[in-house]
C-alpha atoms as a PDB file:
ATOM      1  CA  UNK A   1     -19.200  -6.158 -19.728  1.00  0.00           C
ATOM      2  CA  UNK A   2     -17.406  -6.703 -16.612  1.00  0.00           C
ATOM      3  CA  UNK A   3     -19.524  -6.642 -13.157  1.00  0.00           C
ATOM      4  CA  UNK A   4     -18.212  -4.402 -10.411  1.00  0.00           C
ATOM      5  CA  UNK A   5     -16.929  -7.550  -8.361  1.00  0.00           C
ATOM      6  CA  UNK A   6     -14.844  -8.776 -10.943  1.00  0.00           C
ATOM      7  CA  UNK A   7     -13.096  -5.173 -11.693  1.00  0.00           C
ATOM      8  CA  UNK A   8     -12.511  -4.770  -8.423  1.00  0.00           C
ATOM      9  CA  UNK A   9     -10.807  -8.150  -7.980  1.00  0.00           C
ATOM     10  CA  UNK A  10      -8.509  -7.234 -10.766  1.00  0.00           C
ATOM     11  CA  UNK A  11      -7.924  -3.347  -9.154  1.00  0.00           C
ATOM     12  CA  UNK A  12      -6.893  -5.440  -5.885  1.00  0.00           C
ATOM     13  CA  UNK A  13      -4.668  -7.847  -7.690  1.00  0.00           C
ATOM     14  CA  UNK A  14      -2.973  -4.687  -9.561  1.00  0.00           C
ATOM     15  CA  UNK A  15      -2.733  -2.259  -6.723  1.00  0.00           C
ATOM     16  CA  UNK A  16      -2.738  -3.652  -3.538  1.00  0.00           C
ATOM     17  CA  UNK A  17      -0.125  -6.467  -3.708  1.00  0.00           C
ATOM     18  CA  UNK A  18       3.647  -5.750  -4.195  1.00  0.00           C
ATOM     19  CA  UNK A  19       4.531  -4.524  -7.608  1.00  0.00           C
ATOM     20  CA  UNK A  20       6.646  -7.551  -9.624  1.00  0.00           C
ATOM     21  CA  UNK A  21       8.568  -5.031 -11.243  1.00  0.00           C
ATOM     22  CA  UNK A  22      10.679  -2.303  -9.484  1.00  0.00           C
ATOM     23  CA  UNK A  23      12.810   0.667 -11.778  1.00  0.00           C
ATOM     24  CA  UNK A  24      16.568   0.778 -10.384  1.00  0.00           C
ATOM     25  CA  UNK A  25      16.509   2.859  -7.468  1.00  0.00           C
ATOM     26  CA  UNK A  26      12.836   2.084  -5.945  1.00  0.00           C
ATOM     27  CA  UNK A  27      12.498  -0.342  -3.137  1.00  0.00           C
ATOM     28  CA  UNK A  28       9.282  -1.575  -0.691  1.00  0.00           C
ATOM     29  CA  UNK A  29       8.979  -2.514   2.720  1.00  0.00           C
ATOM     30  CA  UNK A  30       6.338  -3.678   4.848  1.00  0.00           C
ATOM     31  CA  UNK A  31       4.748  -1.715   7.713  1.00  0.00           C
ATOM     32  CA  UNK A  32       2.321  -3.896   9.172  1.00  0.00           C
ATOM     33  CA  UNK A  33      -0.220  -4.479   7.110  1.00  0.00           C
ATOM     34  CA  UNK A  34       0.964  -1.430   4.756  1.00  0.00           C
ATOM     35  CA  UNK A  35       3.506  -1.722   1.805  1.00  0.00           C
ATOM     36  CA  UNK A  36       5.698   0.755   1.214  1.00  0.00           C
ATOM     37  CA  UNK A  37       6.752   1.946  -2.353  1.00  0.00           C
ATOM     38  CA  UNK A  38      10.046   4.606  -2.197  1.00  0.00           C
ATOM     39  CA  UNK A  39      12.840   5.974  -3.602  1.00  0.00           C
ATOM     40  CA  UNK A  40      13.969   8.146  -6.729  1.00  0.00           C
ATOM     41  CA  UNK A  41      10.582  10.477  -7.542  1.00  0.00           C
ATOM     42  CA  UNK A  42       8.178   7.535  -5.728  1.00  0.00           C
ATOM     43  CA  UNK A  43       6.739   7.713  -2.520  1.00  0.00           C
ATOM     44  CA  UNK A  44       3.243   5.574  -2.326  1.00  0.00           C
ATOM     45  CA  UNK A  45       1.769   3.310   0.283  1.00  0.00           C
ATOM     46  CA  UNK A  46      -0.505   0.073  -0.711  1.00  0.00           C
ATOM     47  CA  UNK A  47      -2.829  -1.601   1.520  1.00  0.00           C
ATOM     48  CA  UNK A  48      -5.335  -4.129   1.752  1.00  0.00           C
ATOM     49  CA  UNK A  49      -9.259  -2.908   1.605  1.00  0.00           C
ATOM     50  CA  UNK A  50      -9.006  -3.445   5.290  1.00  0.00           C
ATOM     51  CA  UNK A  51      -6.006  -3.233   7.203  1.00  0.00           C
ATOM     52  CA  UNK A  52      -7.223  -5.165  10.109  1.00  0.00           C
ATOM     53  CA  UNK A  53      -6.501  -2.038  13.210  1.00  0.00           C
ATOM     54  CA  UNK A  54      -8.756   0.194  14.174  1.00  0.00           C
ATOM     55  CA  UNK A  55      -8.783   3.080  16.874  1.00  0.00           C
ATOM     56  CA  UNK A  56      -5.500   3.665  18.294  1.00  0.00           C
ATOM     57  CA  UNK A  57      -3.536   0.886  16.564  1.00  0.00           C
ATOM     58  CA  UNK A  58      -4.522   2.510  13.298  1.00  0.00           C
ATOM     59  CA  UNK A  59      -3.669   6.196  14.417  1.00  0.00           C
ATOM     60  CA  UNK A  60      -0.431   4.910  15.633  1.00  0.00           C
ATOM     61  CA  UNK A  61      -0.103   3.290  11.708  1.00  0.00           C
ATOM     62  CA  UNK A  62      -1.361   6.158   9.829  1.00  0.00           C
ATOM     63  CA  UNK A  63       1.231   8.447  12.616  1.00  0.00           C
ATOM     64  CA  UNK A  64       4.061   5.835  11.487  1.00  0.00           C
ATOM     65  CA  UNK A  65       3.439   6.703   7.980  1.00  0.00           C
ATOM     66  CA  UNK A  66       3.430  10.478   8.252  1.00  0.00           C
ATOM     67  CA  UNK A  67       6.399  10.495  10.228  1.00  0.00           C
ATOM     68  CA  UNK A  68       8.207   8.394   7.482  1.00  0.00           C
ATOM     69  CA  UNK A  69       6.915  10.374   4.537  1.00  0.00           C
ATOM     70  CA  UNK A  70       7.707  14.175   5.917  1.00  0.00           C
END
């Protein structure tokens, strides 16, 4: 059985990193520390386990994100 650290290594590798393989129509862009996942039915946001902001600087990055996404 696989220990937690190595599942979550592989979850991180999957999830957090840009995605090798994009359907026609779906593009990503980097915000900071944040990638960006849109177009056709896909709207998704990936990020490190820590973004490296805090306080304002990460209000002002989760603001950017909302603003983008409404």
């Amino acid at each position: 059985m696989a220990d937690a650290a190595a599942l979550l290594a592989a979850y991180d590798a999957r999830m957090r990193m840009p995605p090798t393989i994009l359907p026609a129509g779906v593009t990503h862009e980097h915000d900071g520390p944040l990638l960006r996942i849109v177009g056709r039915h896909v709207g998704r946001i990936r990020a490190p386990r820590d973004v490296g902001v805090t306080g304002a600087e990460l209000d002002r990055l989760i603001a950017r994100q909302q603003d983008y996404f409404q």
